[in-house]
C-alpha atoms as a PDB file:
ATOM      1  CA  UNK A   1       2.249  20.117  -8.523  1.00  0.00           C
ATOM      2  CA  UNK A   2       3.648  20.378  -4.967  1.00  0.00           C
ATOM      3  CA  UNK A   3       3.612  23.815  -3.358  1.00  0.00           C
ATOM      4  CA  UNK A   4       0.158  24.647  -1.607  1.00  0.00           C
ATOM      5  CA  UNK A   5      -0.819  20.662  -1.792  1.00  0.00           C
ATOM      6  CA  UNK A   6      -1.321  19.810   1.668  1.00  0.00           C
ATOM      7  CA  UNK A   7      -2.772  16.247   3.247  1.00  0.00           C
ATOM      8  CA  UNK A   8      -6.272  16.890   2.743  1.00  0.00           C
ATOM      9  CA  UNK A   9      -5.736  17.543  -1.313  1.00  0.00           C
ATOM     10  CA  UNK A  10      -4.499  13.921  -1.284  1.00  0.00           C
ATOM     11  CA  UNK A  11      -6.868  12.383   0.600  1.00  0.00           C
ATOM     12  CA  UNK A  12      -9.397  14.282  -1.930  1.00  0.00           C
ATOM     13  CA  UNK A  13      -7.240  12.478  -4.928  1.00  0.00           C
ATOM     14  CA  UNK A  14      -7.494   8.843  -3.535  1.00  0.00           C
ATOM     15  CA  UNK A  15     -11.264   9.403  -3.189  1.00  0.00           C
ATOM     16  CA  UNK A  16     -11.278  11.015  -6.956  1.00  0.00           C
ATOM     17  CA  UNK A  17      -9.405   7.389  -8.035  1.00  0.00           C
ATOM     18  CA  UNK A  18      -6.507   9.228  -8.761  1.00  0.00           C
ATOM     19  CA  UNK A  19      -2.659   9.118  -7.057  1.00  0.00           C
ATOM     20  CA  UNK A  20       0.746  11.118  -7.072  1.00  0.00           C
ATOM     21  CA  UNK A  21       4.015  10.302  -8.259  1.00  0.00           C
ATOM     22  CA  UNK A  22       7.170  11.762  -9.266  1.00  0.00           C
ATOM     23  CA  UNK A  23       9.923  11.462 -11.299  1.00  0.00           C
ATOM     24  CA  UNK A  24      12.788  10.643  -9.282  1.00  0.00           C
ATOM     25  CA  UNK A  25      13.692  11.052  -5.492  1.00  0.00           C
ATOM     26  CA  UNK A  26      15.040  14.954  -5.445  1.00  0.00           C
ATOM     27  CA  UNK A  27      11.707  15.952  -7.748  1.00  0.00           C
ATOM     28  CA  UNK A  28      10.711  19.121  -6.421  1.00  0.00           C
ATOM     29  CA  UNK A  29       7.320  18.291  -8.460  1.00  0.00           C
ATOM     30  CA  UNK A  30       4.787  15.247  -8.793  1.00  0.00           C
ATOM     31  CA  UNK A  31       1.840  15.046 -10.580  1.00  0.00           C
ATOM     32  CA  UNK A  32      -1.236  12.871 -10.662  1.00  0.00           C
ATOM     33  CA  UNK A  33      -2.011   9.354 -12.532  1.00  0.00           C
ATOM     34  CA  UNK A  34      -5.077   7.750 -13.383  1.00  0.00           C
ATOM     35  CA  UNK A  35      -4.249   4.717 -15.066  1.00  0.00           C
ATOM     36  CA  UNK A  36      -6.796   3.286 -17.902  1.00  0.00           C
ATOM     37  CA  UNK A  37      -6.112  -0.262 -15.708  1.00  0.00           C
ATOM     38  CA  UNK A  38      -6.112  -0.620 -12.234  1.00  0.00           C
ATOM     39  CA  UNK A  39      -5.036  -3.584 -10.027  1.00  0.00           C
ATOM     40  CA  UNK A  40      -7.065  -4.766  -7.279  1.00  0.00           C
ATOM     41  CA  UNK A  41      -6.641  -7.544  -4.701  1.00  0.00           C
ATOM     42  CA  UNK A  42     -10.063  -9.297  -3.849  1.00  0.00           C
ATOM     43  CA  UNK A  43     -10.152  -9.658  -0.116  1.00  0.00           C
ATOM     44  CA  UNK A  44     -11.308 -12.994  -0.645  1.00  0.00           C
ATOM     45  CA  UNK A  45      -8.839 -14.591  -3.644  1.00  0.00           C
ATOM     46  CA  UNK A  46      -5.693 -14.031  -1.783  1.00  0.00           C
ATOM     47  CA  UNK A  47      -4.008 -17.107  -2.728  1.00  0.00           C
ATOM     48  CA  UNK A  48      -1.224 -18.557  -0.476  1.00  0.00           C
ATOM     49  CA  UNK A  49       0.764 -20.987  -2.191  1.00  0.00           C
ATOM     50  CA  UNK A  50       1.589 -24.885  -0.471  1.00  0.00           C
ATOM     51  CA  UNK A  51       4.825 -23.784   0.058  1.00  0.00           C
ATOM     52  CA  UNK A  52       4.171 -20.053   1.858  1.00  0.00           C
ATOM     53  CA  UNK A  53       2.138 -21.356   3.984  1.00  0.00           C
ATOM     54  CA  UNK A  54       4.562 -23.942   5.055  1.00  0.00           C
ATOM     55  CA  UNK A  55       7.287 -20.980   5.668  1.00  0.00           C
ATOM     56  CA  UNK A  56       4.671 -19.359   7.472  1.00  0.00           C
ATOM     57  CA  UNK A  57       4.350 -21.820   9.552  1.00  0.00           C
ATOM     58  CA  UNK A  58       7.844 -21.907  10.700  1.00  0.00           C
ATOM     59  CA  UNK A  59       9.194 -18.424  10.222  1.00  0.00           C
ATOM     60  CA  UNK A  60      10.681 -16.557  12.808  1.00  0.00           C
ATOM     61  CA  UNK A  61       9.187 -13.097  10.963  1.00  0.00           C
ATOM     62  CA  UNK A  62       6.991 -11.123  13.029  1.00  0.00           C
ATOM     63  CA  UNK A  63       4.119  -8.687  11.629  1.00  0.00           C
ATOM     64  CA  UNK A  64       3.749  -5.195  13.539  1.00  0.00           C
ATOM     65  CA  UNK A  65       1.294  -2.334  12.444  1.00  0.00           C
ATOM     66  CA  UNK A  66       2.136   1.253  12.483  1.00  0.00           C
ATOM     67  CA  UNK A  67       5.527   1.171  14.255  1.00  0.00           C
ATOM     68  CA  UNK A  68       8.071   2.182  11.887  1.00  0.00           C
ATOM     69  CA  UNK A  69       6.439   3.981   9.323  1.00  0.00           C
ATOM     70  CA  UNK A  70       8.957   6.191   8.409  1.00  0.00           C
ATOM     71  CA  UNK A  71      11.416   3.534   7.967  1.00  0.00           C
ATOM     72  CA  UNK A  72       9.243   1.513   5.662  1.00  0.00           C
ATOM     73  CA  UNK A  73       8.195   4.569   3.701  1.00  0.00           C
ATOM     74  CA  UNK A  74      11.885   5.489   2.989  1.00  0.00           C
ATOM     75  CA  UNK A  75      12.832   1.993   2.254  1.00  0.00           C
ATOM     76  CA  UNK A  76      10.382   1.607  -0.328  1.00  0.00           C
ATOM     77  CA  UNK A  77      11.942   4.634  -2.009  1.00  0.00           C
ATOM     78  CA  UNK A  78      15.624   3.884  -2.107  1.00  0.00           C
ATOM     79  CA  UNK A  79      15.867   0.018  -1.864  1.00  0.00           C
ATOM     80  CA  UNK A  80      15.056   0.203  -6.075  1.00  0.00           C
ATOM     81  CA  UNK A  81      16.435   1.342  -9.476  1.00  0.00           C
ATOM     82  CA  UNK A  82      14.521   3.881  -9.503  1.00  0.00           C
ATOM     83  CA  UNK A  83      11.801   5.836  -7.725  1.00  0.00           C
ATOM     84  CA  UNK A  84       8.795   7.822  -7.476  1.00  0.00           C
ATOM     85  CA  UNK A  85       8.906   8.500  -4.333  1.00  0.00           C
ATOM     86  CA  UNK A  86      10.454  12.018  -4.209  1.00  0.00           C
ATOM     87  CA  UNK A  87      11.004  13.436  -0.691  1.00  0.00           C
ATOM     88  CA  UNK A  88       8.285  15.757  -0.912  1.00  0.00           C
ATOM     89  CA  UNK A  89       5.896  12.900  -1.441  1.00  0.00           C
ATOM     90  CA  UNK A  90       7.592  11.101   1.712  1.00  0.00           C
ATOM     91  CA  UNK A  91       7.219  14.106   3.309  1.00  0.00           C
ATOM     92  CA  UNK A  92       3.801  14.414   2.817  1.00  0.00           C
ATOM     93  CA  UNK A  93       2.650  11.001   3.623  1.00  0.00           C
ATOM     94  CA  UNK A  94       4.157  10.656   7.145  1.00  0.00           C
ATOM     95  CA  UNK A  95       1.794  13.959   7.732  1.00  0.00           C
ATOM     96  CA  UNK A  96      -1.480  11.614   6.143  1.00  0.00           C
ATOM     97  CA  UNK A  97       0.420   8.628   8.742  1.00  0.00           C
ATOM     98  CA  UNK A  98       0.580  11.355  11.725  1.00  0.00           C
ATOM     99  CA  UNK A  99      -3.285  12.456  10.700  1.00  0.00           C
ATOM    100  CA  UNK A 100      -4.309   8.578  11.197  1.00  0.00           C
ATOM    101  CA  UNK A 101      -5.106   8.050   7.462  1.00  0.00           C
ATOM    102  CA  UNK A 102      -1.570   6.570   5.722  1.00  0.00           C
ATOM    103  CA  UNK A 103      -0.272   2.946   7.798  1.00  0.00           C
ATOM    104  CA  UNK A 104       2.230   1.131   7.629  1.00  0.00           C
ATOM    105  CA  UNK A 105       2.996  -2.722   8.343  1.00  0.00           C
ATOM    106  CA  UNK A 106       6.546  -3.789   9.095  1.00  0.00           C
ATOM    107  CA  UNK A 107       8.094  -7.276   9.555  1.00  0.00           C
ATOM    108  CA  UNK A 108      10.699  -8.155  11.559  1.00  0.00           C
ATOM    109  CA  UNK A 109      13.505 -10.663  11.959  1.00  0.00           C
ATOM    110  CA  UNK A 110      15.499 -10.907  14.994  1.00  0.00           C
ATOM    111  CA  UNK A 111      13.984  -6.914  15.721  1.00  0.00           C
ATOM    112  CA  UNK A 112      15.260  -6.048  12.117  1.00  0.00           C
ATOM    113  CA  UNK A 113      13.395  -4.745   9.758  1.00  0.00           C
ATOM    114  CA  UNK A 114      13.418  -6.917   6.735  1.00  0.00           C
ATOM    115  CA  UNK A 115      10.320  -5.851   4.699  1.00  0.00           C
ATOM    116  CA  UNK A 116       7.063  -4.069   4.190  1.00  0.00           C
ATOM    117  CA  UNK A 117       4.170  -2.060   2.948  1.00  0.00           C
ATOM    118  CA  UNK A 118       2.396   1.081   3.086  1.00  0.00           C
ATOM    119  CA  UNK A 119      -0.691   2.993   2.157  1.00  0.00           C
ATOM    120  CA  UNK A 120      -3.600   4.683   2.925  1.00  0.00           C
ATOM    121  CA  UNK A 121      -7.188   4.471   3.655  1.00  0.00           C
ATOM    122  CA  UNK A 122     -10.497   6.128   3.056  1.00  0.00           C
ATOM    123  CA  UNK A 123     -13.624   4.342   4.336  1.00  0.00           C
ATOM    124  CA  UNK A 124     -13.550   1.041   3.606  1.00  0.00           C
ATOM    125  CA  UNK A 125     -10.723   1.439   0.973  1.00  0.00           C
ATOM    126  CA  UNK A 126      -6.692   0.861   1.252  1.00  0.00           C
ATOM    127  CA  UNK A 127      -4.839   2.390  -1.244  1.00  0.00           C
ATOM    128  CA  UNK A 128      -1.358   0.185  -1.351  1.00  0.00           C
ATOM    129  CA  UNK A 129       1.339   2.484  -2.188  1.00  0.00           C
ATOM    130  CA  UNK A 130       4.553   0.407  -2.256  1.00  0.00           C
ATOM    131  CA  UNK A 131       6.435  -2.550  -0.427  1.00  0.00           C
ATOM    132  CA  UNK A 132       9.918  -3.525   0.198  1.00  0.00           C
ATOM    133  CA  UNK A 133      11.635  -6.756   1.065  1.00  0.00           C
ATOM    134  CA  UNK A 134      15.238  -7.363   2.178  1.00  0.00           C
ATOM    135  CA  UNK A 135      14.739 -11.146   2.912  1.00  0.00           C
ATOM    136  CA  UNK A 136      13.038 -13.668   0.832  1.00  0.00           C
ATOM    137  CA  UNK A 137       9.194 -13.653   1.286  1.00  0.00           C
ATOM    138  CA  UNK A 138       9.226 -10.637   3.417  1.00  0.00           C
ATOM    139  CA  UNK A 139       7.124  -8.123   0.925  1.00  0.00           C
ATOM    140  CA  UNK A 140       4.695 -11.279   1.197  1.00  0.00           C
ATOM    141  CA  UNK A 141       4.499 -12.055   4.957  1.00  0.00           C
ATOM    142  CA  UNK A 142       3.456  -8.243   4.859  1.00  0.00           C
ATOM    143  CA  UNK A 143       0.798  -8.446   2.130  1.00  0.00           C
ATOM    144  CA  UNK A 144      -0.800 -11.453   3.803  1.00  0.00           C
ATOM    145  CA  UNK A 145      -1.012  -9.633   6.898  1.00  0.00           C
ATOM    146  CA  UNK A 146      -2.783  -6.769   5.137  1.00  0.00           C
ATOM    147  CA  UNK A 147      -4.987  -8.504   3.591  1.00  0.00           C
ATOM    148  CA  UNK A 148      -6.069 -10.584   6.438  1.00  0.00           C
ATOM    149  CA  UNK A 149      -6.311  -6.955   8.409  1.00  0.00           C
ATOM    150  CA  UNK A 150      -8.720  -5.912   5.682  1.00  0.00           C
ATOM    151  CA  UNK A 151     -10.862  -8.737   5.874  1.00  0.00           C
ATOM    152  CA  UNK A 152     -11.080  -8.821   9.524  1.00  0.00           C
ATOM    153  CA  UNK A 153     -11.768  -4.949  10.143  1.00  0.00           C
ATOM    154  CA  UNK A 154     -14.010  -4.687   7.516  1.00  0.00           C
ATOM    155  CA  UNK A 155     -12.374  -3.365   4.308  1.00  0.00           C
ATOM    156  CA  UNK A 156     -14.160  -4.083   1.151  1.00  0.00           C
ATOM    157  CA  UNK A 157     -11.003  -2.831  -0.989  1.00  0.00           C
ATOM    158  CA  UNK A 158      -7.291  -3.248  -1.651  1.00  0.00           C
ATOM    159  CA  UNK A 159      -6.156  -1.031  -4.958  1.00  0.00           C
ATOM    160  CA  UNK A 160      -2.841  -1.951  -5.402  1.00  0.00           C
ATOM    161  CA  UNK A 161      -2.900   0.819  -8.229  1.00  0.00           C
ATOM    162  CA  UNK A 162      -1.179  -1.448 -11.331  1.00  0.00           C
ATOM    163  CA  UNK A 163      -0.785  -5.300 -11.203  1.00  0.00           C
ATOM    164  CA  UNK A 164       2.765  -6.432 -11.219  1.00  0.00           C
ATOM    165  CA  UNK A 165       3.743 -10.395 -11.641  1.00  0.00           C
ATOM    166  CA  UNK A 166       3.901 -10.866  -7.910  1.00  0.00           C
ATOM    167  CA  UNK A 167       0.831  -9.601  -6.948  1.00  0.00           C
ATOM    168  CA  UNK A 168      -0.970 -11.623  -9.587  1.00  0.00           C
ATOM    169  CA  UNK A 169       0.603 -14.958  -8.127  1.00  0.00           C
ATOM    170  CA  UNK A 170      -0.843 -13.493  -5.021  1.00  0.00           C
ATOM    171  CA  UNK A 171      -4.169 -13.569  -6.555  1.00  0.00           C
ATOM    172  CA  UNK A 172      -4.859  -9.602  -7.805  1.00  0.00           C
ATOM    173  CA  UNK A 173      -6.324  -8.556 -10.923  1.00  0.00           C
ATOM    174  CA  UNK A 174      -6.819  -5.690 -13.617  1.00  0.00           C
ATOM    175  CA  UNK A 175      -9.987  -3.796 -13.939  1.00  0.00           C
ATOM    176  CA  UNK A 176     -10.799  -1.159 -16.329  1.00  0.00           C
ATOM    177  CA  UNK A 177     -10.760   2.638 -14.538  1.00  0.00           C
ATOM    178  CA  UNK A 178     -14.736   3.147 -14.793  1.00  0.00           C
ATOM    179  CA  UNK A 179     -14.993  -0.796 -12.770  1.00  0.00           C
ATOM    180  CA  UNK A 180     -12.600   0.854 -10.499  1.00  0.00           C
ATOM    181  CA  UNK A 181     -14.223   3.943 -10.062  1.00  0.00           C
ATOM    182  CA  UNK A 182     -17.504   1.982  -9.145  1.00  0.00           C
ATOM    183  CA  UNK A 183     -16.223  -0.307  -6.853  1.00  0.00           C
ATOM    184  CA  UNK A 184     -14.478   2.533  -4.936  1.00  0.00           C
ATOM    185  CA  UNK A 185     -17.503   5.057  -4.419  1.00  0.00           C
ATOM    186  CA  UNK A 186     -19.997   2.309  -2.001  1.00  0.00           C
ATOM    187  CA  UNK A 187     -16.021   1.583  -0.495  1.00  0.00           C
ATOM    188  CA  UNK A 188     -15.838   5.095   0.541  1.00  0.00           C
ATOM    189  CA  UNK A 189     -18.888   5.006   2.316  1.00  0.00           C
ATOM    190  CA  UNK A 190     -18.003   1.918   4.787  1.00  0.00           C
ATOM    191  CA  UNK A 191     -16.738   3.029   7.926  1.00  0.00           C
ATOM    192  CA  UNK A 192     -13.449   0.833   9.025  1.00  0.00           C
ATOM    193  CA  UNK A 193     -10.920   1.459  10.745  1.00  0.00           C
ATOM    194  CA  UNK A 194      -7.564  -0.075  10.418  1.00  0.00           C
ATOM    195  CA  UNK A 195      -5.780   0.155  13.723  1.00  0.00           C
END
């Protein structure tokens, strides 16, 4: 699936609980997953260990929102093993990011860009797509942002799509796809903006 699908068609997948990937980075295709579990990350059980909040406290990181997206979005493709994150898909979000519905937040060190995430949002839902870090406890710095962003603008969900080690010490957790499903429709109808 790729020619004809245009922003709206993906904005119409995110609120069917449903998102695209592809194969590798030159994929001319992607097609859609709905996984049978889903991570979430409560907006209230974000859990900051003793010690991250200590290098919060002193870090020299900054947090921006939405000022580099196309840098983060093409980091978190090639800075792995592997990706699903074909150009087309790239291509397509930084058109949702353009449209005001795909953000991104970066973090900085010394006005370099050592880490962060991306996704989108419907309502009072972010979808997180992907992260990147190129300095210890960047990917987390960014995260923490978000989630305080969420809280404080009125988001009642963060789908991080499948729960990976590191988000669970961050305090996510699986839910089954119908749980998912029912927490997302009263999340779609919450108006909230993120910037």
């Amino acid at each position: 699936m790729a020619q004809g699908f245009g922003p709206d068609d993906l904005i119409g997948c995110y609120r069917r609980g449903v998102f695209p990937m592809s194969d590798d980075r030159e994929d001319e295709f992607f097609y859609l997953v709905e996984p049978k579990l889903r991570g979430v990350m409560p907006l209230d059980s974000l859990h900051i260990s003793r010690s991250m909040r200590k290098f919060l406290r002193k870090t020299t990181m900054r947090v921006t929102v939405n000022t580099d997206f196309e840098s983060v979005i093409q980091a978190c493709a090639i800075e792995r093993d592997s990706t699903w994150i074909s150009l087309g898909i790239e291509s397509l979000y930084t058109l949702l990011h353009r449209g005001g519905d795909a953000h991104s937040v970066e973090v900085w060190d010394n006005n370099v860009l050592v880490g962060g995430l991306y996704g989108v949002t419907q309502g009072g839902a972010f979808f997180g797509e992907s992260m990147f870090s190129r300095q210890t406890n960047a990917s987390k710095v960014a995260l923490i942002h978000l989630v305080e962003r969420l809280r404080e603008k009125g988001f009642a969900m963060l789908d991080t799509q499948f729960l990976t080690e590191h988000l669970a010490s961050l305090g996510a957790i699986e839910i089954s796809q119908a749980e998912y499903l029912e927490k997302l429709k009263p999340a779609l109808e919450i108006e909230a903006r993120f910037d």
